[in-house]
N, C-alpha and C. Protein backbone atom coordinates (compact mmCIF):
# COMPACT_ATOMS: atom_id res chain seq x y z
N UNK A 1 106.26 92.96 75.11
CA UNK A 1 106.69 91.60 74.91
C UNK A 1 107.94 91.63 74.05
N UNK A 2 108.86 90.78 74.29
CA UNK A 2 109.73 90.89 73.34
C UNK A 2 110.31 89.41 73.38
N UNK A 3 111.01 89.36 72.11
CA UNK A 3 111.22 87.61 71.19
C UNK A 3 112.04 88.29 70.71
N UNK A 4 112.39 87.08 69.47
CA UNK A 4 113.46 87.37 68.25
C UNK A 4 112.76 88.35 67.04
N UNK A 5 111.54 88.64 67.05
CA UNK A 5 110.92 89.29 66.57
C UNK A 5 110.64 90.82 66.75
N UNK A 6 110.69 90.58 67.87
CA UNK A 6 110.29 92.07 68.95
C UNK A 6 110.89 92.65 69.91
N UNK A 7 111.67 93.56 69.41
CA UNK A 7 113.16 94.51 70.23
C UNK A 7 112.57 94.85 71.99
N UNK A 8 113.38 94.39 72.80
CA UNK A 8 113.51 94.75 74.06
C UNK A 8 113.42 96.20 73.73
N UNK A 9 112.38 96.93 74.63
CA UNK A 9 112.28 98.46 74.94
C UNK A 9 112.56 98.65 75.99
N UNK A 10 113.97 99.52 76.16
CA UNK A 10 114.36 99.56 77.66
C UNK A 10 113.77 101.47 77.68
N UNK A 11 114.12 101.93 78.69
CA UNK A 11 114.24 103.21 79.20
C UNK A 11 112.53 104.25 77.87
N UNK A 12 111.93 103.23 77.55
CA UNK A 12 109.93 103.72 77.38
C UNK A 12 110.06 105.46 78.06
N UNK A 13 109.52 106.15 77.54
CA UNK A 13 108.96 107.39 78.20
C UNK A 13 107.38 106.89 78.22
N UNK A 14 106.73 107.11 79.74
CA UNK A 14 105.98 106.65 80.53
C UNK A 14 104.97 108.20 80.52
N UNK A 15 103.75 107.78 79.83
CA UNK A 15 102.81 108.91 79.71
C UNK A 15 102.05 109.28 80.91
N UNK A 16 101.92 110.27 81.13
CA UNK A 16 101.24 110.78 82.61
C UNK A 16 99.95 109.43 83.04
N UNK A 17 99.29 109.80 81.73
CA UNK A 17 97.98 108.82 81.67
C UNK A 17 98.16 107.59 81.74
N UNK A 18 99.46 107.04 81.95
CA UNK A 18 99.86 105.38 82.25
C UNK A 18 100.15 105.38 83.53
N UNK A 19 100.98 106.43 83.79
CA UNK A 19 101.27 106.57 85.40
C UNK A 19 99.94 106.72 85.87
N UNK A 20 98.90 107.35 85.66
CA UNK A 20 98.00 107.32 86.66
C UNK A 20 97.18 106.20 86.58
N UNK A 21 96.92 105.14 85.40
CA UNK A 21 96.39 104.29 85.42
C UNK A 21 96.86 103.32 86.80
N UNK A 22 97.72 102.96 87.48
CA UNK A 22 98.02 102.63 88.49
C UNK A 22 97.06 103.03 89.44
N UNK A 23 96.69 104.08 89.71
CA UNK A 23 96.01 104.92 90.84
C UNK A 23 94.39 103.54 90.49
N UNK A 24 94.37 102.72 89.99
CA UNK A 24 92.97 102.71 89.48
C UNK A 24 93.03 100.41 89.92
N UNK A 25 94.45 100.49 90.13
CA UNK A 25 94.51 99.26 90.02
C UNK A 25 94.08 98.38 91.70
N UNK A 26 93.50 97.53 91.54
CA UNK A 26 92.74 97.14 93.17
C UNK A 26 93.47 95.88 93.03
N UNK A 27 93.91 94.78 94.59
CA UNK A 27 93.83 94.03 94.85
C UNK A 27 93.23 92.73 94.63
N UNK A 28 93.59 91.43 93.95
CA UNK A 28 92.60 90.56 94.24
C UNK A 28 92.38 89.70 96.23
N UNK A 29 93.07 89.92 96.85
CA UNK A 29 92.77 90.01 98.48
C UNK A 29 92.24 91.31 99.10
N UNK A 30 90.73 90.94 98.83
CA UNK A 30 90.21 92.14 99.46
C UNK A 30 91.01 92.51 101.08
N UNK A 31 91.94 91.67 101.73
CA UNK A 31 92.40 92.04 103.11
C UNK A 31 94.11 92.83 102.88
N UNK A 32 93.97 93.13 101.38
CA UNK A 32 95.36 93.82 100.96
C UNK A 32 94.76 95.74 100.95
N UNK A 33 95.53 96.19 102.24
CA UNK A 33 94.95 98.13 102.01
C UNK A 33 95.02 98.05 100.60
N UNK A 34 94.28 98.88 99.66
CA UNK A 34 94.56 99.24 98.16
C UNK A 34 95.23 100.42 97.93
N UNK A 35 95.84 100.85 99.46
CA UNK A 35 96.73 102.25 98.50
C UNK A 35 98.26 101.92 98.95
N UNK A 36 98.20 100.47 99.74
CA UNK A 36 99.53 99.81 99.71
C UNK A 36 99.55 99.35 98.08
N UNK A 37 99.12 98.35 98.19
CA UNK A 37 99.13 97.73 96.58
C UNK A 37 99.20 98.58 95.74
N UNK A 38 98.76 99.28 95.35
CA UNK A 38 98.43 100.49 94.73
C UNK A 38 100.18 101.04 94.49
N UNK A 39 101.10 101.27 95.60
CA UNK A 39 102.43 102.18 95.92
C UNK A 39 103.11 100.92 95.56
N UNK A 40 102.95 99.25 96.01
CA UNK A 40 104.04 98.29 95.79
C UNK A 40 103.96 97.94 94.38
N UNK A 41 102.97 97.98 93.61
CA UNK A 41 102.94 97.90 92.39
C UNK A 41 103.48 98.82 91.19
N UNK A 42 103.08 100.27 91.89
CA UNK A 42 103.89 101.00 90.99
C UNK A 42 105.55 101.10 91.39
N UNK A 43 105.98 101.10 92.42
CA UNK A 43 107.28 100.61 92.57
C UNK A 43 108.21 99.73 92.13
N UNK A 44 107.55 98.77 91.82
CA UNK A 44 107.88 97.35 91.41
C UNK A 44 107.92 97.69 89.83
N UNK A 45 107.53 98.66 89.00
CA UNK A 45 107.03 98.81 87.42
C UNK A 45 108.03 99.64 87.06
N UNK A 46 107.89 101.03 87.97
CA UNK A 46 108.15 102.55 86.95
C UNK A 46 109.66 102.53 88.34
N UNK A 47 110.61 103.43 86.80
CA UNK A 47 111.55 103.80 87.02
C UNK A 47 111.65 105.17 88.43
N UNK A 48 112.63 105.18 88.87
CA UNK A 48 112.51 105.94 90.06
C UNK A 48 111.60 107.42 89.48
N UNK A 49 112.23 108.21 88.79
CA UNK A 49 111.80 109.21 88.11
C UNK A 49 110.16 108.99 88.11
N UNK A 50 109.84 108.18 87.43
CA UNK A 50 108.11 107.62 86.98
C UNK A 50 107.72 107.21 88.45
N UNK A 51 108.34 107.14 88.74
CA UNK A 51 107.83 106.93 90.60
C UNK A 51 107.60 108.04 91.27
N UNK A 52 108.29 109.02 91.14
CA UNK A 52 108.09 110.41 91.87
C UNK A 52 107.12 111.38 91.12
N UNK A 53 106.53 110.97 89.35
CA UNK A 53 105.78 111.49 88.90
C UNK A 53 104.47 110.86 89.88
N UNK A 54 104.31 109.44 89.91
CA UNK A 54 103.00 108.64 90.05
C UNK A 54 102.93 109.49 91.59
N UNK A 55 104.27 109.64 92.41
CA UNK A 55 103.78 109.83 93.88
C UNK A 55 102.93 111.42 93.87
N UNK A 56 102.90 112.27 92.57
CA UNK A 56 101.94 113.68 92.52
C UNK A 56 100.89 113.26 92.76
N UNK A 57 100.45 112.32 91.78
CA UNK A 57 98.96 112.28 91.36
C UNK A 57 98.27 111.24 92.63
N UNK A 58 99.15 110.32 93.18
CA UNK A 58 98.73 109.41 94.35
C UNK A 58 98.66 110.45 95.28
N UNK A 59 99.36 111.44 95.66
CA UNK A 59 99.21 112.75 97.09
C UNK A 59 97.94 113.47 96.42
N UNK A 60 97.70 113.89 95.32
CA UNK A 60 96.82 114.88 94.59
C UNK A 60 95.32 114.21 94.66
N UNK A 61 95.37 112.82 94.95
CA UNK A 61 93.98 112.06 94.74
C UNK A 61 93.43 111.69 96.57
N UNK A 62 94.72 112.15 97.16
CA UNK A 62 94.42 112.15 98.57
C UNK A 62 94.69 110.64 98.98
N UNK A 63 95.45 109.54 98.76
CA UNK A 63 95.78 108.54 98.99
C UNK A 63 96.74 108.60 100.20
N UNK A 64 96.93 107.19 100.74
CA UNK A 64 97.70 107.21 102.00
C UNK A 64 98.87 106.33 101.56
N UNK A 65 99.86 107.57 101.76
CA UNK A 65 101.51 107.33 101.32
C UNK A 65 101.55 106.04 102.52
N UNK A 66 100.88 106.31 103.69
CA UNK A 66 101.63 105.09 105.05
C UNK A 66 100.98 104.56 105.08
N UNK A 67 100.05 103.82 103.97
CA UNK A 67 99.45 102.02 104.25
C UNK A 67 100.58 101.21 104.50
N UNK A 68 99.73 100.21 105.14
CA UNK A 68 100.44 99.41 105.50
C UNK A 68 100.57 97.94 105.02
N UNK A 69 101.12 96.88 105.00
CA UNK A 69 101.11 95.50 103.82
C UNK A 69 100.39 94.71 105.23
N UNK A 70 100.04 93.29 104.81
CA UNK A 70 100.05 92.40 106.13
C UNK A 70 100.65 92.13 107.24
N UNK A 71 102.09 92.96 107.52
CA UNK A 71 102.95 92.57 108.17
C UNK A 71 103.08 93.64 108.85
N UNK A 72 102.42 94.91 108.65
CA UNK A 72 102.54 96.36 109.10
C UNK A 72 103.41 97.17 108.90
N UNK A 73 103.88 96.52 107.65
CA UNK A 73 105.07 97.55 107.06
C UNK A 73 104.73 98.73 106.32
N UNK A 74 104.58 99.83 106.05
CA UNK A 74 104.51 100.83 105.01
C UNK A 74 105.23 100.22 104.01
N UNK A 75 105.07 100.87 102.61
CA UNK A 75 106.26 100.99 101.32
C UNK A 75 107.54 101.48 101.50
N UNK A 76 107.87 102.32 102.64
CA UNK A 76 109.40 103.34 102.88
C UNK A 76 109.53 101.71 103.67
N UNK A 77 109.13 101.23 104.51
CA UNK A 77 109.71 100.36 105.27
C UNK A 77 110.80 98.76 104.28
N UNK A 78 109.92 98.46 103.28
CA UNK A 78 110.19 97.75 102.36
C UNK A 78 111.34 98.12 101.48
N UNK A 79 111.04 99.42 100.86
CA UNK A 79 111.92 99.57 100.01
C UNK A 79 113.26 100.18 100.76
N UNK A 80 113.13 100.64 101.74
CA UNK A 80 115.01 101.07 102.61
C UNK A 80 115.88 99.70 102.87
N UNK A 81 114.93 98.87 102.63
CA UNK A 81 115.71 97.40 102.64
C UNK A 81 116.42 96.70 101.47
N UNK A 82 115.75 97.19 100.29
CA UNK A 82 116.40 97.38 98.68
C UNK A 82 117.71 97.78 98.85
N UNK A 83 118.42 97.12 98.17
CA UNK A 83 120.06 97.85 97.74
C UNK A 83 119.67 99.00 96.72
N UNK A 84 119.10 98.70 95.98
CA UNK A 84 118.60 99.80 94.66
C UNK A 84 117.83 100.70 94.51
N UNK A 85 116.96 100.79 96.42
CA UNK A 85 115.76 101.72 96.84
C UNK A 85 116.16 102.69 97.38
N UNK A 86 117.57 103.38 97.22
CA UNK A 86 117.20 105.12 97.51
C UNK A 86 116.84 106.32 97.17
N UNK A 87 116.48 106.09 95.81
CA UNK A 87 116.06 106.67 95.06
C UNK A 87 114.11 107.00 95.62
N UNK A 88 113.85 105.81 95.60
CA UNK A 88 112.33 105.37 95.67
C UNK A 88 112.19 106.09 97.08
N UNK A 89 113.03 105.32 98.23
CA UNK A 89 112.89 105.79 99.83
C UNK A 89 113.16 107.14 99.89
N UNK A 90 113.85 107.91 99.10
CA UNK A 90 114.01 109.48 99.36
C UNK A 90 112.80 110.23 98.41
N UNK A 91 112.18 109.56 97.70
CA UNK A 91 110.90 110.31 96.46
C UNK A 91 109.72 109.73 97.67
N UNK A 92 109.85 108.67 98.47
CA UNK A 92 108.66 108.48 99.89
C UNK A 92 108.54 109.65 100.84
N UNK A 93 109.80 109.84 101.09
CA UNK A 93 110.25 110.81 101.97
C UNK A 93 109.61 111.92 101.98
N UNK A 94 110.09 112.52 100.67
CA UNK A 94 109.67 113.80 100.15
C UNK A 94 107.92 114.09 100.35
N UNK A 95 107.16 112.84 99.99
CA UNK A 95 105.62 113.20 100.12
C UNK A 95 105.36 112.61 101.16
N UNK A 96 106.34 112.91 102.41
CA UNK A 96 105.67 112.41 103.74
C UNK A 96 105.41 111.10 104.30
N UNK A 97 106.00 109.96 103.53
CA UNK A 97 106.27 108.66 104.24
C UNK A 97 106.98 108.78 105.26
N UNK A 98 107.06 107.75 106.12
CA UNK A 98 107.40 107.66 107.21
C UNK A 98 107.61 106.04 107.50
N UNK A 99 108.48 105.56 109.01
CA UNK A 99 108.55 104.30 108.96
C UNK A 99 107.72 103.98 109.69
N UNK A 100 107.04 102.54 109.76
CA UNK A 100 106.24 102.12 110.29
C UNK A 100 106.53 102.07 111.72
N UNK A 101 107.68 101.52 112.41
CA UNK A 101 108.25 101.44 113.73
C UNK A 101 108.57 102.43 114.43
């Protein structure tokens, strides 16, 4: 949180054990895959770097890099559409994402 009280923390070093707390986080639409949510959430949080840590422990727990959202998109599909996602789309890459189409 931050106010006039409480200094903006930019660039946090992100503890393994926070990154994996993600791995743990579920959907409130049970009709949302949870290892989409799971990948759009930590995307949306952790810095590219902290993204390619979280994508170890998400491959290591046996999760599926190519869920898909409501629309049948994977996460590589979403984020190659980002101006600021090549970072993210090439750390997908690497653990075997793929595009949905």
């Amino acid at each position: 949180m931050s106010g006039p009280d409480k200094p903006k923390v930019l660039d946090e070093e992100w503890s393994d054990e926070r990154i994996q707390g993600f791995l743990f986080l579920s959907p409130y639409d049970k009709s949302i895959d949870p290892d989409y949510h799971v990948l759009i959430r930590a995307y949306q949080a952790m810095r590219a770097d902290d993204f390619r840590r979280f994508l170890v422990f998400f491959a290591e727990a046996g999760r599926n890099i190519n869920a898909v959202d409501g629309f049948g998109q994977t996460l590589l599909d979403r984020v190659s559409q980002h101006r600021k996602g090549t970072e993210y789309a090439q750390a997908l890459r690497d653990f075997g994402a793929q595009d949905a189409a």
